[in-house]
C-alpha atoms as a PDB file:
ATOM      1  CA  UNK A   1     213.580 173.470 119.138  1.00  0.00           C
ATOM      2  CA  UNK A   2     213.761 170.605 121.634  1.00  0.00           C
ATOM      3  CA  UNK A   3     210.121 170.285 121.731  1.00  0.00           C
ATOM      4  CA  UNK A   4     209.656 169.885 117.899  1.00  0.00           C
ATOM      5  CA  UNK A   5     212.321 167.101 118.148  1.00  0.00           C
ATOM      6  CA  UNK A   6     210.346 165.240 120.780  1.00  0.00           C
ATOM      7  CA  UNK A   7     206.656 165.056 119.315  1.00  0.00           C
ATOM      8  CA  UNK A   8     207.457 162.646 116.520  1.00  0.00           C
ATOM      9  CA  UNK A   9     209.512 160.686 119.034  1.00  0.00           C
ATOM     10  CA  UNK A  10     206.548 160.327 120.921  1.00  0.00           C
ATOM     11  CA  UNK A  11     203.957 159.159 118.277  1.00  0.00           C
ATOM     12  CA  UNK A  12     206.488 156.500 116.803  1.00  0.00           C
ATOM     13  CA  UNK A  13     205.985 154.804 120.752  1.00  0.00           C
ATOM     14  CA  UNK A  14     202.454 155.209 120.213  1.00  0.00           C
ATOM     15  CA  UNK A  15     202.343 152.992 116.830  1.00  0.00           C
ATOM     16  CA  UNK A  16     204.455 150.438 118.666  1.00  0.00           C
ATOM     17  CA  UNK A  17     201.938 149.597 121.341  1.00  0.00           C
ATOM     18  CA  UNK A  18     199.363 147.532 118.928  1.00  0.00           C
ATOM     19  CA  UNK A  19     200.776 143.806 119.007  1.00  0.00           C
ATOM     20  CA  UNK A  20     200.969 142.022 115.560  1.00  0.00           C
ATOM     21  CA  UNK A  21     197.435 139.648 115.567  1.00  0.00           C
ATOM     22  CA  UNK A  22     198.423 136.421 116.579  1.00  0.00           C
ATOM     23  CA  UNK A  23     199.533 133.863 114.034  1.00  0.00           C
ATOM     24  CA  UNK A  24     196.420 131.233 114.720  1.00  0.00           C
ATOM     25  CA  UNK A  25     193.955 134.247 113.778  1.00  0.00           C
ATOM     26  CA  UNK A  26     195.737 134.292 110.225  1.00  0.00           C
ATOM     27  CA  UNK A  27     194.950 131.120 109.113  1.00  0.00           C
ATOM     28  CA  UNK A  28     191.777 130.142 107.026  1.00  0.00           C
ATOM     29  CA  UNK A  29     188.525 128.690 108.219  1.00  0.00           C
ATOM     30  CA  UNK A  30     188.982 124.639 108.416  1.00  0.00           C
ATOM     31  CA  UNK A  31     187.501 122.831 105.518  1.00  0.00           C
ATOM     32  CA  UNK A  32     183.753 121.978 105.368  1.00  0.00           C
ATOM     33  CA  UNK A  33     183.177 118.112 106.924  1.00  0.00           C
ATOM     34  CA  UNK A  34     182.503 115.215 104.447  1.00  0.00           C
ATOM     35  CA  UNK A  35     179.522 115.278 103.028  1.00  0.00           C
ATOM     36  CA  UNK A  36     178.057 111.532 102.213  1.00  0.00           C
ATOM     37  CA  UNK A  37     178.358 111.931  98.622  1.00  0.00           C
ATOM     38  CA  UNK A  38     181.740 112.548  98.299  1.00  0.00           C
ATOM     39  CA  UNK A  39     183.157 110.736  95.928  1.00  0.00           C
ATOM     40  CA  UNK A  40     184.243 109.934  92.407  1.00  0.00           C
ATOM     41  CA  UNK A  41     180.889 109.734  90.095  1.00  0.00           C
ATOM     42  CA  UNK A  42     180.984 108.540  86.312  1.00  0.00           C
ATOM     43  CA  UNK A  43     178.327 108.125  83.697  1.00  0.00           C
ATOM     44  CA  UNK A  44     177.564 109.520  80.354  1.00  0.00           C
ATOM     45  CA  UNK A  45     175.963 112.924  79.074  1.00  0.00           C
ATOM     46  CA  UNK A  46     173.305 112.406  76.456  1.00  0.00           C
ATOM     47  CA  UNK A  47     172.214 115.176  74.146  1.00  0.00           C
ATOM     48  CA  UNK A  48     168.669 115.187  74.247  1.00  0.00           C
ATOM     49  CA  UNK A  49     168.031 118.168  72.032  1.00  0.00           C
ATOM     50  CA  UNK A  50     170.296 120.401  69.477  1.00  0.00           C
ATOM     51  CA  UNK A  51     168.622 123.116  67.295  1.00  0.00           C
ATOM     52  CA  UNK A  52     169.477 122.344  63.461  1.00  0.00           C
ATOM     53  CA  UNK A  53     171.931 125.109  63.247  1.00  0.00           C
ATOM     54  CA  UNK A  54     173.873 123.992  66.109  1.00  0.00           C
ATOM     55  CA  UNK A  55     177.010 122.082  66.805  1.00  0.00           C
ATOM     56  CA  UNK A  56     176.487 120.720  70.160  1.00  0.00           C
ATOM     57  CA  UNK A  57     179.181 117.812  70.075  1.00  0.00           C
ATOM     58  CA  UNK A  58     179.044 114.552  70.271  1.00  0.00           C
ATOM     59  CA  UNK A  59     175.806 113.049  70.789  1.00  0.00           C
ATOM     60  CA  UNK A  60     177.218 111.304  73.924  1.00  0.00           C
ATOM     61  CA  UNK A  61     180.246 110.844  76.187  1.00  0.00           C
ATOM     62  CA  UNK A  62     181.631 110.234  78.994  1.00  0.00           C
ATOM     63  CA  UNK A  63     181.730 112.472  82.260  1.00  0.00           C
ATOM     64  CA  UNK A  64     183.577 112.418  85.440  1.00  0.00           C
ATOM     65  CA  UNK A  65     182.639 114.324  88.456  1.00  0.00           C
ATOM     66  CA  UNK A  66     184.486 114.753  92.075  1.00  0.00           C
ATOM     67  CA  UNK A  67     182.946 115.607  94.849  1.00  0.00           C
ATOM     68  CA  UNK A  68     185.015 116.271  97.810  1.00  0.00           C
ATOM     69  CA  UNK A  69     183.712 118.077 101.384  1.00  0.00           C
ATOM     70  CA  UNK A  70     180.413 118.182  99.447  1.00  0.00           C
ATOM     71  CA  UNK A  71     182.249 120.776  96.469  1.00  0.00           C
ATOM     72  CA  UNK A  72     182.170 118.857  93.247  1.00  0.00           C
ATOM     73  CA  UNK A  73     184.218 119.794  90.027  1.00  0.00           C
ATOM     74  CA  UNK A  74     183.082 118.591  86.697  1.00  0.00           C
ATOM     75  CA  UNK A  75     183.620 119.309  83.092  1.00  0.00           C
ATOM     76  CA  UNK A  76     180.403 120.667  81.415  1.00  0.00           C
ATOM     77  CA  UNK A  77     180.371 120.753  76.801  1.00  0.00           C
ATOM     78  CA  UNK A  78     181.515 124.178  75.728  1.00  0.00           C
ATOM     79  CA  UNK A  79     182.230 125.498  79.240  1.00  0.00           C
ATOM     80  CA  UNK A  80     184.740 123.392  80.375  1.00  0.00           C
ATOM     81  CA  UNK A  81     185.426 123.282  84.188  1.00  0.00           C
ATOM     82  CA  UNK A  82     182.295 123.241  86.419  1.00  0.00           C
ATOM     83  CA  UNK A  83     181.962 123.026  89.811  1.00  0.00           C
ATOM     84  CA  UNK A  84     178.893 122.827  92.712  1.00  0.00           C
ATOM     85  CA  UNK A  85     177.910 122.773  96.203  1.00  0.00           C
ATOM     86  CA  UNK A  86     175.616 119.663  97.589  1.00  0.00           C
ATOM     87  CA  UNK A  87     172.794 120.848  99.448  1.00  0.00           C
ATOM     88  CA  UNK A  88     170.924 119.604 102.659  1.00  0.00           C
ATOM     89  CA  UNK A  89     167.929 118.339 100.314  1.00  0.00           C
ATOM     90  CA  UNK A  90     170.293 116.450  98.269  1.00  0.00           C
ATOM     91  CA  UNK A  91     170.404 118.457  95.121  1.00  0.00           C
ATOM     92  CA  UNK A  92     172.995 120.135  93.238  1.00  0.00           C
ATOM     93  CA  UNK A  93     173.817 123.244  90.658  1.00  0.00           C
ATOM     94  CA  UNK A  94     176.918 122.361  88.223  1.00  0.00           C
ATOM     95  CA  UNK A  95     178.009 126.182  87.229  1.00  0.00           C
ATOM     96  CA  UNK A  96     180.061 126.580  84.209  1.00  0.00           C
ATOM     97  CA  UNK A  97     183.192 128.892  84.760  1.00  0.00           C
ATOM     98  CA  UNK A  98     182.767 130.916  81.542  1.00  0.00           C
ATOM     99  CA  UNK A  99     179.039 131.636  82.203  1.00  0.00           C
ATOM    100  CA  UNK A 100     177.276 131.029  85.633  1.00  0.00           C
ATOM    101  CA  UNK A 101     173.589 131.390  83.970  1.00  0.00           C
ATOM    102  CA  UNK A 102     174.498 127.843  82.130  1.00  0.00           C
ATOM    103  CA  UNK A 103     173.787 125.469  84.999  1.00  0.00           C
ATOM    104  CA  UNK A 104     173.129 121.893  86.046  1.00  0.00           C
ATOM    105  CA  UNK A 105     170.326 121.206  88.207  1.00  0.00           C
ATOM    106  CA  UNK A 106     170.154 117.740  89.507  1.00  0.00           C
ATOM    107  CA  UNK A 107     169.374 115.520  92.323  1.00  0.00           C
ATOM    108  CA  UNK A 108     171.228 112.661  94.187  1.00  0.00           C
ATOM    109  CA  UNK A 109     169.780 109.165  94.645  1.00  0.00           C
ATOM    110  CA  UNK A 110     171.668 106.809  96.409  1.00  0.00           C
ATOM    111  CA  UNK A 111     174.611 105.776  94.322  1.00  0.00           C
ATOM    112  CA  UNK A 112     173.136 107.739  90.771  1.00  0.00           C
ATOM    113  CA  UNK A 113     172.997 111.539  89.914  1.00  0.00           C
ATOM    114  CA  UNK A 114     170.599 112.406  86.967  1.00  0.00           C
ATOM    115  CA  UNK A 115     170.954 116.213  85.952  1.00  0.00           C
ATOM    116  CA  UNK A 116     169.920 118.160  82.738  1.00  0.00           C
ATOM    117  CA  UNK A 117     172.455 120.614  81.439  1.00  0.00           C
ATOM    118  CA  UNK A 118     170.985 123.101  79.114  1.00  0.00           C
ATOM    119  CA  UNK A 119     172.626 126.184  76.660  1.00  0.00           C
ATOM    120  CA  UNK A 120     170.294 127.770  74.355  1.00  0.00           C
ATOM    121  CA  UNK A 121     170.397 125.510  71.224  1.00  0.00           C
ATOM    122  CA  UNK A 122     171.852 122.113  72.945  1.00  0.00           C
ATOM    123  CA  UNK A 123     170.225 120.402  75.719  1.00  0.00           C
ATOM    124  CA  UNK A 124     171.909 116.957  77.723  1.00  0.00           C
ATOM    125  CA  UNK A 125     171.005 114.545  80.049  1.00  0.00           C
ATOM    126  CA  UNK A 126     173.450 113.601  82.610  1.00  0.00           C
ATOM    127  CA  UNK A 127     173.120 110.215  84.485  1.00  0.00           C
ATOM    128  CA  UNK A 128     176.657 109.620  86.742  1.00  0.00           C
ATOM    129  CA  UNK A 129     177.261 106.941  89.552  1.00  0.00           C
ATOM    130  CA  UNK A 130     179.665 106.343  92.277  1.00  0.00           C
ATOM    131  CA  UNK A 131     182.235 104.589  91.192  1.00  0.00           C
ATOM    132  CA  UNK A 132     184.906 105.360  93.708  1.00  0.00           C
ATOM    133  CA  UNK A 133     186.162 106.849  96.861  1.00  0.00           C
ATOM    134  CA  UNK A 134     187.369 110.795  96.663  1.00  0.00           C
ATOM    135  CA  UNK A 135     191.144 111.106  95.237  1.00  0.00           C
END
């Protein structure tokens, strides 16, 4: 009887010899560096094309994007928030939360962005420069 008393005494020290991980190995990954485009970017998105049935919006309006650690957040029409990763070659993909295939390629010059956001009956052309540091 002794002995059957003793064995699960003896693997409750065994699961106490693993030491908790340490707290530093718990925390995230640090943030990405900033990238030279961060930023606040304005401009205006200009429907270029709307099929007859459609009701794209406005023709035009205003657009704000943020880009901070090279991760911007936008608003794209009908999908509301956005957001994208700068790349190494300068470009860009705004992807819409509701639907990932409805994307905005563009490319950075300078101070300007110029992107073209397309759905499958409206069309827009987006032209955004810096017009402030990241908030």
């Amino acid at each position: 009887m002794r002995v059957l008393l003793a064995i699960p005494v003896v693997l409750l020290a065994a699961c106490s010899d693993t030491a908790p991980p340490p707290a530093s190995a718990l925390v995230g990954a640090p943030p990405p560096p900033p990238s030279r485009f961060d930023g606040v970017w304005s401009g205006t998105m200009t429907r270029v094309y709307a099929d007859q049935r459609a009701s794209c919006g406005p023709e035009s309006f205003p657009m704000t994007m943020t880009i901070a650690q090279g991760r911007a957040r936008a608003g794209l029409p009908g999908q509301g928030p956005a957001g994208g990763t700068v790349l190494a070659d300068n470009t860009m993909i705004l992807r819409g939360n509701l639907d990932a295939s409805e994307r905005a390629p563009g490319r950075f010059n300078d101070n300007t962005f110029s992107a073209r956001y397309q759905t499958r009956i409206c069309a827009w052309e987006m032209r955004l420069t810096r017009s402030g540091a990241p908030g």
